[in-house]
N, C-alpha and C. Protein backbone atom coordinates (compact mmCIF):
# COMPACT_ATOMS: atom_id res chain seq x y z
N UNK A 1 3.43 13.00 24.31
CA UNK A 1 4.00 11.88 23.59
C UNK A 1 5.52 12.05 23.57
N UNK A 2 5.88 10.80 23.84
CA UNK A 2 7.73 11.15 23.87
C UNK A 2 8.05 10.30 22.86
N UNK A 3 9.09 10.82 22.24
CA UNK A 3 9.48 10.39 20.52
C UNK A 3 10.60 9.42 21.35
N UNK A 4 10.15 8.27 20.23
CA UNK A 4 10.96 6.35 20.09
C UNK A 4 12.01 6.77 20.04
N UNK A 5 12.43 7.48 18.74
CA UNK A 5 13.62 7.66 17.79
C UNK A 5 13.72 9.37 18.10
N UNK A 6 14.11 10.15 18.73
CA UNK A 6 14.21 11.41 18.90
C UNK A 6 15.15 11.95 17.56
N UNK A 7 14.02 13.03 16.99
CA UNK A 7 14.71 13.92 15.96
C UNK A 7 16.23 13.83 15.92
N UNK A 8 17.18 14.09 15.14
CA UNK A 8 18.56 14.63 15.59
C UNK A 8 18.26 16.08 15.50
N UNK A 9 18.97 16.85 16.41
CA UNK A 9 19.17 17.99 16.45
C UNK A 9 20.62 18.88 15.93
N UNK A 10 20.58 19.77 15.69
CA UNK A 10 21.76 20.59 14.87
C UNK A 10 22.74 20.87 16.31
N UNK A 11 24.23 20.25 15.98
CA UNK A 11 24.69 20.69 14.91
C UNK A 11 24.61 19.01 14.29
N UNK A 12 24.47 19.21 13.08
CA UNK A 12 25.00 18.34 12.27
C UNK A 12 25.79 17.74 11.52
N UNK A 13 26.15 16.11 11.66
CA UNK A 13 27.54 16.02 10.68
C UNK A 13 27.56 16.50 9.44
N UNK A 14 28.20 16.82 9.03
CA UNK A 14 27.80 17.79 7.16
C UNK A 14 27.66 16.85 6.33
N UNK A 15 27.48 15.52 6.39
CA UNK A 15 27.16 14.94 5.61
C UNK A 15 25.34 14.81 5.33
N UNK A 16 25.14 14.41 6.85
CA UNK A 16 23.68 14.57 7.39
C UNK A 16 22.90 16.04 6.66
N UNK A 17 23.78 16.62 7.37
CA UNK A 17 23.31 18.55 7.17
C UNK A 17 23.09 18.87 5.74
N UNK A 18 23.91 18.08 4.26
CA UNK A 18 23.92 18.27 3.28
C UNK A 18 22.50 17.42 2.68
N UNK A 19 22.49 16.29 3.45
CA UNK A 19 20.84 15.16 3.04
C UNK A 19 19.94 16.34 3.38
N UNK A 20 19.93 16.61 4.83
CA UNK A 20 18.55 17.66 5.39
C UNK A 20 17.93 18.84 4.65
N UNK A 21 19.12 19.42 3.67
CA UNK A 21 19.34 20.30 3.64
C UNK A 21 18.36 20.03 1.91
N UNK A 22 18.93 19.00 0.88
CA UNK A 22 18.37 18.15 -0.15
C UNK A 22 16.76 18.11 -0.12
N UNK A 23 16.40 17.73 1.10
CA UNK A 23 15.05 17.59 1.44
C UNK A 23 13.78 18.79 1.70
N UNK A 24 14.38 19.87 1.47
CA UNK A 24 13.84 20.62 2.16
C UNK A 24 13.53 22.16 1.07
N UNK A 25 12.62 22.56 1.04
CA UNK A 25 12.24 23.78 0.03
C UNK A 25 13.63 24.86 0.92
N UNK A 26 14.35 25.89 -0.18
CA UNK A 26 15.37 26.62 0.40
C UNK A 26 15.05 27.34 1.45
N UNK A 27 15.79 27.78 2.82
CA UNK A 27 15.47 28.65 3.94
C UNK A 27 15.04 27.85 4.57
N UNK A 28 13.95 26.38 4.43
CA UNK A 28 13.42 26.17 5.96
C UNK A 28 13.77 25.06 6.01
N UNK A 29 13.82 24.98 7.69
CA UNK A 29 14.18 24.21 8.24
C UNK A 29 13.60 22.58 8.35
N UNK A 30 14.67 21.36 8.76
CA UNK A 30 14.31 20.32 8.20
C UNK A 30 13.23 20.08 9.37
N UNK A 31 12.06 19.13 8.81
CA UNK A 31 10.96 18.93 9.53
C UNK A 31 11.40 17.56 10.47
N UNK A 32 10.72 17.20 11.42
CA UNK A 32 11.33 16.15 12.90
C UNK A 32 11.50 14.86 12.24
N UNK A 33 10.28 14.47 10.96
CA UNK A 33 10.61 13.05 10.55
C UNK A 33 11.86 13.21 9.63
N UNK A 34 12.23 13.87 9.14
CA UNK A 34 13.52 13.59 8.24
C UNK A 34 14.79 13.91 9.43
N UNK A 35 14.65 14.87 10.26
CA UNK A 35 15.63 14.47 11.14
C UNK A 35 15.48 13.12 12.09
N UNK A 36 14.45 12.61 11.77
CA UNK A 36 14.37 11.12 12.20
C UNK A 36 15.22 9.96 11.52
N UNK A 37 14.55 10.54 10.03
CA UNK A 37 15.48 9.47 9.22
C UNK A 37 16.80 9.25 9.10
N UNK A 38 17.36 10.82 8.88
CA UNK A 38 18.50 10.40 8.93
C UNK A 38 19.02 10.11 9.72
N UNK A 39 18.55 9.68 10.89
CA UNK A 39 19.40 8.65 12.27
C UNK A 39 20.07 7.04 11.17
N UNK A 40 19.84 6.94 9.84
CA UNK A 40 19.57 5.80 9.07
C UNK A 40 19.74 6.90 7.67
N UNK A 41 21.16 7.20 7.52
CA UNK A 41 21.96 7.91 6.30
C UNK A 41 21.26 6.87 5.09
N UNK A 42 21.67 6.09 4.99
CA UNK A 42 21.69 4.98 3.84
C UNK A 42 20.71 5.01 3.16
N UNK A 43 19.66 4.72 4.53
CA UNK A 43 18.03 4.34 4.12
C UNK A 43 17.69 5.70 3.33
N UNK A 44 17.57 6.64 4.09
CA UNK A 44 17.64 8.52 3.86
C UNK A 44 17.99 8.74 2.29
N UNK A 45 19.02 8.33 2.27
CA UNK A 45 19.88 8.57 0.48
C UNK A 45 18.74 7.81 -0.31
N UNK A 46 18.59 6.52 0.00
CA UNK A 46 17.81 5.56 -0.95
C UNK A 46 16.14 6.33 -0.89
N UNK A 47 16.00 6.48 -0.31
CA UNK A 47 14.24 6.97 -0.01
C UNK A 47 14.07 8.47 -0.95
N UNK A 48 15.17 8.99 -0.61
CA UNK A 48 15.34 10.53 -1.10
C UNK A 48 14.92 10.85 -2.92
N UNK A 49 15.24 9.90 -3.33
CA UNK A 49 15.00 9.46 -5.07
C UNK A 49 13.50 9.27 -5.38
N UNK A 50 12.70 8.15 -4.33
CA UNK A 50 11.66 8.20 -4.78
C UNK A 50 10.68 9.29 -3.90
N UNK A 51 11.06 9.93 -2.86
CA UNK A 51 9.95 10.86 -2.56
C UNK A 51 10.02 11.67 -3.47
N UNK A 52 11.17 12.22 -4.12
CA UNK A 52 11.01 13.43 -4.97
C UNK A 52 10.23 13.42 -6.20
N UNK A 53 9.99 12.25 -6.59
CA UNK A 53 9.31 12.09 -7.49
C UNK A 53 7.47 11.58 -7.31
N UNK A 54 7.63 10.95 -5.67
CA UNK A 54 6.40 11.34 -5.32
C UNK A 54 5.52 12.48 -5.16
N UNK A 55 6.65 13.78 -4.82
CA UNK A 55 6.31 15.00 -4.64
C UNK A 55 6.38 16.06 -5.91
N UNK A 56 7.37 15.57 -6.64
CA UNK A 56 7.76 16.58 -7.91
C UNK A 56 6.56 16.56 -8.84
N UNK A 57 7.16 16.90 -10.13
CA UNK A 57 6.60 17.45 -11.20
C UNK A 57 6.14 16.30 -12.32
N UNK A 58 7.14 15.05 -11.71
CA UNK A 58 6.85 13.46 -12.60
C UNK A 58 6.05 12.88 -12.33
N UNK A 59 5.17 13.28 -11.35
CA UNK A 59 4.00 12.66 -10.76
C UNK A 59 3.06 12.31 -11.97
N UNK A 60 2.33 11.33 -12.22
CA UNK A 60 1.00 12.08 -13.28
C UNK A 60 -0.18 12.42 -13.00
N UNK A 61 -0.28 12.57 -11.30
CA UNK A 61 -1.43 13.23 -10.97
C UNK A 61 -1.52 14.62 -10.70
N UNK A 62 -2.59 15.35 -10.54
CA UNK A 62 -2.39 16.79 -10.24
C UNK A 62 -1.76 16.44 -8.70
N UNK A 63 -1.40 17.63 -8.59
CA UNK A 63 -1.10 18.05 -6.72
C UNK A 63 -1.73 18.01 -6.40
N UNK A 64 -3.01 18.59 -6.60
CA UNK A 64 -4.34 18.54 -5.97
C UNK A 64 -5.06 16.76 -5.22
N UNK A 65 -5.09 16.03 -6.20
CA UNK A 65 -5.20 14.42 -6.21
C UNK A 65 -4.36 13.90 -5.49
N UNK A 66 -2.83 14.10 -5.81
CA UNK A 66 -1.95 13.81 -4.63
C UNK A 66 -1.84 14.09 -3.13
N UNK A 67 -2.92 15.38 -3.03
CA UNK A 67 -2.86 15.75 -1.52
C UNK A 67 -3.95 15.18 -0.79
N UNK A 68 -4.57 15.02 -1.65
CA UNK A 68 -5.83 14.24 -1.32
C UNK A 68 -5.59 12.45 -0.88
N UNK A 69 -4.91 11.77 -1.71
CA UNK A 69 -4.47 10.51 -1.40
C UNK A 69 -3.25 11.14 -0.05
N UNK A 70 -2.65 11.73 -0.11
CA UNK A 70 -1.76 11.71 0.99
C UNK A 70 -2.81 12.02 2.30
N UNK A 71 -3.15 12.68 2.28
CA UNK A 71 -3.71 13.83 3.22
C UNK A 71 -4.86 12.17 3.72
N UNK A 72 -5.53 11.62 2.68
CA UNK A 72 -6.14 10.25 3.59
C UNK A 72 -5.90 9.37 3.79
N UNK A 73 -4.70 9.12 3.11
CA UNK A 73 -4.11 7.81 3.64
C UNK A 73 -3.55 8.15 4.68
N UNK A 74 -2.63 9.38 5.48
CA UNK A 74 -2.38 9.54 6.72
C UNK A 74 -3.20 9.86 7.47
N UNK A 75 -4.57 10.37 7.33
CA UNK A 75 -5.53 10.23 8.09
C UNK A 75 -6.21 8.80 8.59
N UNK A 76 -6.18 8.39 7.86
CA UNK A 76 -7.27 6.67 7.66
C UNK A 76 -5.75 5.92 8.57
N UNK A 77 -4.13 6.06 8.52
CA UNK A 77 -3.08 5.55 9.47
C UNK A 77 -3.45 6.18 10.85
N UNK A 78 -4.19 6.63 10.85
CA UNK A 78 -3.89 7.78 12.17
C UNK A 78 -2.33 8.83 12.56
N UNK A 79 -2.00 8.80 11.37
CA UNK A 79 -0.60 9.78 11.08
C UNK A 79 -0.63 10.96 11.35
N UNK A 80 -1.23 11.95 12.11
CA UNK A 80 -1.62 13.36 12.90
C UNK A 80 -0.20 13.79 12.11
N UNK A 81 1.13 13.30 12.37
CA UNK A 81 2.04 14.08 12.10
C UNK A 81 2.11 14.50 10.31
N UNK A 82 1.91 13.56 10.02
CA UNK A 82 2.07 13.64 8.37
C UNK A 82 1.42 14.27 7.82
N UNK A 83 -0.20 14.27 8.41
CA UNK A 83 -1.19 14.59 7.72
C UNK A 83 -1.36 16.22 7.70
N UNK A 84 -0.71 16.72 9.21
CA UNK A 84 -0.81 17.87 9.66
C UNK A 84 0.57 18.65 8.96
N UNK A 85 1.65 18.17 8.86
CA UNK A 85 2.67 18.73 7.83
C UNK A 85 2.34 18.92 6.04
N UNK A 86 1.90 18.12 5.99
CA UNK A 86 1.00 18.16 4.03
C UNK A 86 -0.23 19.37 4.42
N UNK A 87 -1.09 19.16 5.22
CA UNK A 87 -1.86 20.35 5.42
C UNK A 87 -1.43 21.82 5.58
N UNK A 88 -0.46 21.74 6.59
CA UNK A 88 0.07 23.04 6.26
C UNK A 88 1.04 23.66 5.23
N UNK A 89 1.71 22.61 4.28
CA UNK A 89 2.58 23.29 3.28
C UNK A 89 2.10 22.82 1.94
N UNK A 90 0.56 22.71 1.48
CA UNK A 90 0.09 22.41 0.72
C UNK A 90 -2.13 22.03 0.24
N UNK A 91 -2.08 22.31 1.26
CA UNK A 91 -3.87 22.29 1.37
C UNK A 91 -4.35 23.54 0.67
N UNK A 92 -3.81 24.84 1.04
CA UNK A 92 -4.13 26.31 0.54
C UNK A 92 -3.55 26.17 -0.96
N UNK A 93 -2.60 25.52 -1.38
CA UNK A 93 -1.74 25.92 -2.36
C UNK A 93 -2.85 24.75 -3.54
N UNK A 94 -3.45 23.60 -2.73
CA UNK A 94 -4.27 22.65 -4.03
C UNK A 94 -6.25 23.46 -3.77
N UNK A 95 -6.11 24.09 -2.89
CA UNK A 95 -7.41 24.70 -2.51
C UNK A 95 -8.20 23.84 -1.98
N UNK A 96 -7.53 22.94 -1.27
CA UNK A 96 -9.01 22.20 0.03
C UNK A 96 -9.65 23.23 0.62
N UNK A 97 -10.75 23.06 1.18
CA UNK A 97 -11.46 24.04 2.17
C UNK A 97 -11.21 23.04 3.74
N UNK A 98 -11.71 23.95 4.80
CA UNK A 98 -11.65 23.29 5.56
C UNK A 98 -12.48 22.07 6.27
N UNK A 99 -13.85 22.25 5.30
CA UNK A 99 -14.78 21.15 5.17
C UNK A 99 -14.16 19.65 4.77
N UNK A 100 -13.01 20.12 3.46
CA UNK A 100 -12.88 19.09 2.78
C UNK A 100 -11.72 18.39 3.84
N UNK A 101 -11.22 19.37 4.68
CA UNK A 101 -9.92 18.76 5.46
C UNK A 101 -10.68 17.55 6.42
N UNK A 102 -11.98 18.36 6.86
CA UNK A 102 -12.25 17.70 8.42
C UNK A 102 -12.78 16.52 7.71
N UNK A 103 -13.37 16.40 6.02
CA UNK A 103 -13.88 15.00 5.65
C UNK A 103 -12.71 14.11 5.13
N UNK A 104 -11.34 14.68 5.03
CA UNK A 104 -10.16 13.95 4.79
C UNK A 104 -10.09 13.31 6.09
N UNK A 105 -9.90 13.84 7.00
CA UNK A 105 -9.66 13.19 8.22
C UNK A 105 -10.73 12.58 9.13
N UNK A 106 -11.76 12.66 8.67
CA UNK A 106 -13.27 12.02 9.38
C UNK A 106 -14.25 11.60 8.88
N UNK A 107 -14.69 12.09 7.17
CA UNK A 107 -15.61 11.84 6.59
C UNK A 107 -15.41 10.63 5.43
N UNK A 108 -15.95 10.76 4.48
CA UNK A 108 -16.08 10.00 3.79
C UNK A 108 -16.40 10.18 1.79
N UNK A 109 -16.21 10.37 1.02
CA UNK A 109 -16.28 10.18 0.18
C UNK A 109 -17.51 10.67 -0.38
N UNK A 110 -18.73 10.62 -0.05
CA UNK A 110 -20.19 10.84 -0.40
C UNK A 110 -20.49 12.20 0.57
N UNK A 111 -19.28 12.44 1.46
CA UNK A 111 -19.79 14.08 2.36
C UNK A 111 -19.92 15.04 1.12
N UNK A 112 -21.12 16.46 1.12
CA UNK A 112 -20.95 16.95 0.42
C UNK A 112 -20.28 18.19 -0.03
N UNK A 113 -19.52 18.36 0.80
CA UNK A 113 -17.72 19.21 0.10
C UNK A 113 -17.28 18.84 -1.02
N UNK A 114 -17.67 17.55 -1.59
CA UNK A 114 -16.95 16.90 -2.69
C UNK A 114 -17.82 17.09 -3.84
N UNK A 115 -17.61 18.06 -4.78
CA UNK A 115 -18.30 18.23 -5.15
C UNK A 115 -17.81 17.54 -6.78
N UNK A 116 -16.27 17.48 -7.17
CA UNK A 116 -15.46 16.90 -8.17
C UNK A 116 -15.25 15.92 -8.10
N UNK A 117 -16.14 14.54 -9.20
CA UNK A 117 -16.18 13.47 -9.20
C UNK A 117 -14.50 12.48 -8.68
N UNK A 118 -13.82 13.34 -9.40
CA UNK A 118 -12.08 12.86 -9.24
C UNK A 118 -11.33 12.80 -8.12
N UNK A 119 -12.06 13.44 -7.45
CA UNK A 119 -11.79 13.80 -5.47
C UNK A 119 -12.56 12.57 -4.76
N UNK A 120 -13.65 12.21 -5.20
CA UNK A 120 -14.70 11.70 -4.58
C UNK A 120 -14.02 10.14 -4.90
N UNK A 121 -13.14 10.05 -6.37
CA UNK A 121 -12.72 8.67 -6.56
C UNK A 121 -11.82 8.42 -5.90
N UNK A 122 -10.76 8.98 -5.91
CA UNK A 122 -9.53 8.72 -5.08
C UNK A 122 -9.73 8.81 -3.73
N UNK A 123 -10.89 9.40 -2.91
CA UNK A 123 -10.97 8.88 -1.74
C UNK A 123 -11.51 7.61 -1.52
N UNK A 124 -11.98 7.00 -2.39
CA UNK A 124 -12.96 5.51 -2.40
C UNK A 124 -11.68 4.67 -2.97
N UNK A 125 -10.68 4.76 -4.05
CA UNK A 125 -9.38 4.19 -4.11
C UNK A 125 -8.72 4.29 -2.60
N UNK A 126 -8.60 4.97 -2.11
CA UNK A 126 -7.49 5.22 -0.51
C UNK A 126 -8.59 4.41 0.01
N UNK A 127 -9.78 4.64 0.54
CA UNK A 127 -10.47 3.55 1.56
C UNK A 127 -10.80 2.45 1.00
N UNK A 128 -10.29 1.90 0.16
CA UNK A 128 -10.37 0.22 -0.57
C UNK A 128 -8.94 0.06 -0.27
N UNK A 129 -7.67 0.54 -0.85
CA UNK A 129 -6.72 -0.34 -0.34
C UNK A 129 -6.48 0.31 1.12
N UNK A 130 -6.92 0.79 1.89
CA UNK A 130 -6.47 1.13 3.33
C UNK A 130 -7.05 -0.66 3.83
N UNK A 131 -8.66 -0.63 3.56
CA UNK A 131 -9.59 -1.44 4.02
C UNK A 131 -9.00 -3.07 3.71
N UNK A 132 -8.48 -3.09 2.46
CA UNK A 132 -8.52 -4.08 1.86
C UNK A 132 -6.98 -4.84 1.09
N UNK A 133 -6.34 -4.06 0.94
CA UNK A 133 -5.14 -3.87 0.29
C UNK A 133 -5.20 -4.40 -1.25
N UNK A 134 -6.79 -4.04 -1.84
CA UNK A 134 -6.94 -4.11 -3.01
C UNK A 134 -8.20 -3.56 -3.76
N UNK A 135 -8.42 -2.90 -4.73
CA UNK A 135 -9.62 -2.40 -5.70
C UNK A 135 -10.30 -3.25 -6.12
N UNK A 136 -11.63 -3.38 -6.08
CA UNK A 136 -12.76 -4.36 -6.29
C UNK A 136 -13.06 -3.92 -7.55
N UNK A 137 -13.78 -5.38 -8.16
CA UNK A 137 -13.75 -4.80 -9.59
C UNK A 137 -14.81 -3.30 -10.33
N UNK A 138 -15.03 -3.36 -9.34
CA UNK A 138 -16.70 -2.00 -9.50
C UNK A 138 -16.03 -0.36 -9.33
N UNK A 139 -14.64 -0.82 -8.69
CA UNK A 139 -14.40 0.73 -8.36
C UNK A 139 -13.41 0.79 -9.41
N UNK A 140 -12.52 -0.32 -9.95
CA UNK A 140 -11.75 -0.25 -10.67
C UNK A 140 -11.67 -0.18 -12.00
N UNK A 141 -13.18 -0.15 -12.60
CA UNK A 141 -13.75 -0.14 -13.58
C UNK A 141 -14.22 1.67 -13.92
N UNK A 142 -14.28 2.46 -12.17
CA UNK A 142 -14.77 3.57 -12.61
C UNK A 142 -12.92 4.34 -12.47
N UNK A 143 -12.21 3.94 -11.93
CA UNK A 143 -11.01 4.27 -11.71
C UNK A 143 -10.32 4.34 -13.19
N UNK A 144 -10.37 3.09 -14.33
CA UNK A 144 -9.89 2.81 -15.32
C UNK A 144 -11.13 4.17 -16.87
N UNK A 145 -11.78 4.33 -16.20
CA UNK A 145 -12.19 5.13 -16.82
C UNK A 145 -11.97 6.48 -17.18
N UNK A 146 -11.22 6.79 -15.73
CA UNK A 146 -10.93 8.45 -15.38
C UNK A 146 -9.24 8.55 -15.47
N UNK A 147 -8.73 7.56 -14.99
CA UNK A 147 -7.45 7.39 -14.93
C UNK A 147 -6.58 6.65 -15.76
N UNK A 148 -5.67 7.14 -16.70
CA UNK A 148 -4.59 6.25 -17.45
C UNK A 148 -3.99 5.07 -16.23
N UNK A 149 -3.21 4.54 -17.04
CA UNK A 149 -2.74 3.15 -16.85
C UNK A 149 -1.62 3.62 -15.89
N UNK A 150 -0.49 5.10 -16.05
CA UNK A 150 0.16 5.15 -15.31
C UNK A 150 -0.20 5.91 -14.09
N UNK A 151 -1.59 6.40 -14.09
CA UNK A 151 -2.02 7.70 -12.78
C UNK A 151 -2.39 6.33 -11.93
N UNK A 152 -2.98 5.40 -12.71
CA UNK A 152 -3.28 4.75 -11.27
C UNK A 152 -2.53 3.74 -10.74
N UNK A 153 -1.31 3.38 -11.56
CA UNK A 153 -0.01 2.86 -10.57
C UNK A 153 0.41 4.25 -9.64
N UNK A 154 0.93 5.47 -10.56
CA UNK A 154 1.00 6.34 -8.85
C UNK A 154 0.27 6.82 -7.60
N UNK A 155 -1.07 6.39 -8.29
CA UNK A 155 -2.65 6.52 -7.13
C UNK A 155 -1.72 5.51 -6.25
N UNK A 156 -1.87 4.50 -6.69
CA UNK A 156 -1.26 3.15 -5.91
C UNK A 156 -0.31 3.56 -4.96
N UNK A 157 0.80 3.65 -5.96
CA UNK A 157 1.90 3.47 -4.62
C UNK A 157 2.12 4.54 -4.02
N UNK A 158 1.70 5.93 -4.23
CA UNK A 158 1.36 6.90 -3.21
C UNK A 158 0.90 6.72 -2.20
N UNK A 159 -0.45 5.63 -2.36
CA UNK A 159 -0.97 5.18 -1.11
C UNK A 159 -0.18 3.78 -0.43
N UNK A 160 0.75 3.37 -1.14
CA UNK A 160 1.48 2.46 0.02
C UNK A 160 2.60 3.22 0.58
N UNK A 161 3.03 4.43 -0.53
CA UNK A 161 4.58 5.20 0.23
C UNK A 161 3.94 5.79 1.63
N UNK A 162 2.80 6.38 1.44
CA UNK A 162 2.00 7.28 2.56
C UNK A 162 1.75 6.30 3.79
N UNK A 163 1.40 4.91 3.56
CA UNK A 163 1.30 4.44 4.49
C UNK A 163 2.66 3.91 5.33
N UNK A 164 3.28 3.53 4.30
CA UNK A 164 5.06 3.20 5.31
C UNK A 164 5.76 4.64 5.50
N UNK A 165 5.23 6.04 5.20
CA UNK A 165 5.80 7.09 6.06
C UNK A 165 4.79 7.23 7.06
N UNK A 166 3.74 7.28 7.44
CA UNK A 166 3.00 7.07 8.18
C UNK A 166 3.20 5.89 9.44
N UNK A 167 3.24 5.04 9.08
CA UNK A 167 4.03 3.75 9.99
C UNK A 167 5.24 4.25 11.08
N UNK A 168 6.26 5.06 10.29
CA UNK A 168 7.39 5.53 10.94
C UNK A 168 6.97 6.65 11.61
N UNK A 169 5.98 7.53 11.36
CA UNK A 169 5.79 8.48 11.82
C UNK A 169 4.78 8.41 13.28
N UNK A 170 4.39 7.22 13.20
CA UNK A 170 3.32 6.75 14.23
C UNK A 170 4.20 5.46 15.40
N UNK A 171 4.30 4.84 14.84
CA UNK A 171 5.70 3.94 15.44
C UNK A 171 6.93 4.48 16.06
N UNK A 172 7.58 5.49 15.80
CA UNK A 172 8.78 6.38 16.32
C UNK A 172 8.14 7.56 17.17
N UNK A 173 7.04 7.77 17.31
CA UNK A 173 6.19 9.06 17.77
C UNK A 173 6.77 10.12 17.27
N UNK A 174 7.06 10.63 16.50
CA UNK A 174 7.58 11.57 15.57
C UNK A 174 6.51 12.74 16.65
N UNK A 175 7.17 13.78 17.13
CA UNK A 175 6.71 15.16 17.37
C UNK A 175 5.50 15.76 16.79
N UNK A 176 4.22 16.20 16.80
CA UNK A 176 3.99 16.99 15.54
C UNK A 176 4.87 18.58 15.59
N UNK A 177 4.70 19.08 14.43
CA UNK A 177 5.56 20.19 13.94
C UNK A 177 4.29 21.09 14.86
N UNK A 178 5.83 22.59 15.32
CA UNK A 178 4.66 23.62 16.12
C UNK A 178 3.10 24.08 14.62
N UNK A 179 4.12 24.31 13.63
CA UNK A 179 3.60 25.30 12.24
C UNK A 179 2.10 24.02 12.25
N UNK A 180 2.06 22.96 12.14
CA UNK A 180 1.15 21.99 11.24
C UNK A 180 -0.06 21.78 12.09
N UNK A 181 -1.07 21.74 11.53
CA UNK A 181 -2.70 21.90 12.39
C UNK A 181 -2.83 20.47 12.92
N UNK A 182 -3.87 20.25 13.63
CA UNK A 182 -3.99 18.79 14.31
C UNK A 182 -5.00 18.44 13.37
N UNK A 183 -5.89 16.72 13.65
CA UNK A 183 -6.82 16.82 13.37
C UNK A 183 -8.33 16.91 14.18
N UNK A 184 -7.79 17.23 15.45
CA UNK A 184 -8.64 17.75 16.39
C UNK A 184 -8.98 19.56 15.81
N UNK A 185 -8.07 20.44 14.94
CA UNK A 185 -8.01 21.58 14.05
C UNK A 185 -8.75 21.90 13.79
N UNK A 186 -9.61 21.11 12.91
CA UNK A 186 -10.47 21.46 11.52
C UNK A 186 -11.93 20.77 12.31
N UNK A 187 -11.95 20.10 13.36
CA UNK A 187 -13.32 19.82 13.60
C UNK A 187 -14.15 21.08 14.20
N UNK A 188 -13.18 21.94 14.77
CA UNK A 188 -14.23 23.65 15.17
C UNK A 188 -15.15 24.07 14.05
């Protein structure tokens, strides 16, 4: 696959180098889609505010739930790159198994890896708005039960941020990273 939008590569203008640098846990290096983005400083600055809070500590879902909506909504995009970067710097750290990976990326909701009702919902939330771009009243009734008023606006737009990084990441052919597993990976 040859990348749309090719990474930028170092050296970098220090303005760039100071965004990349923002983005990134200390010591490592910036991953191919953010040296994508910032081909588009502006956009980069503006985006930079709300991933962190997609990713941080303001979230009101666990990490665990969050990796799970990420991890299928870039699966269900066909996002190999995204899905395989969240897998490797965060699957071990929320304790997926690798059952639960290959049913993130192939299975379904009722596979039985899932053994925590709250896992099993938010994958049936991600395959309703993937499917539909909306919650039917039957799921949203068991959703409103488990979930406050603000977990499931960030259920939500987790799953639309995941899908417009996903978009770019599939649309630009973004590289996958050497470090990040495929999802051809987890089917052995």
């Amino acid at each position: 696959m040859v990348a749309r939008i090719p990474p930028l590569e170092e050296p970098y203008d220090p303005q760039v180098g100071a965004q990349l640098e923002s983005m990134m846990p200390a010591g490592v290096a910036p991953i191919g889609l953010f040296r994508v983005f910032v081909r588009n400083l502006a956009m980069t600055e503006a985006m930079h505010g709300w991933g962190t809070y997609e990713l941080g500590a303001r979230l009101t879902v666990p990490m665990r739930t969050r990796e799970i909506v990420i991890g299928r909504t870039t699966a269900r995009c066909g996002a190999e790159y995204e899905w395989g970067v969240h897998v490797a710097f965060f699957a071990e750290r929320v304790g997926l198994t690798r059952s639960q990976l290959r049913s993130i990326a192939f299975g379904d909701a009722g596979d039985p890896c899932w053994t925590d009702p709250m896992d099993r919902l938010v994958i049936d939330v991600v395959d309703q708005l993937h499917d539909t771009a909306d919650v039917d009243d039957e799921l949203w009734a068991r959703v409103a039960v488990t979930f406050r008023p603000e977990q499931i606006l960030d259920v939500i737009l987790l799953c639309g941020w995941y899908h417009a990084i996903s978009f770019v990441a599939r649309a630009a052919r973004v590289p996958n990273e050497p470090f990040a597993p495929t999802f051809q990976s987890v089917t052995a």
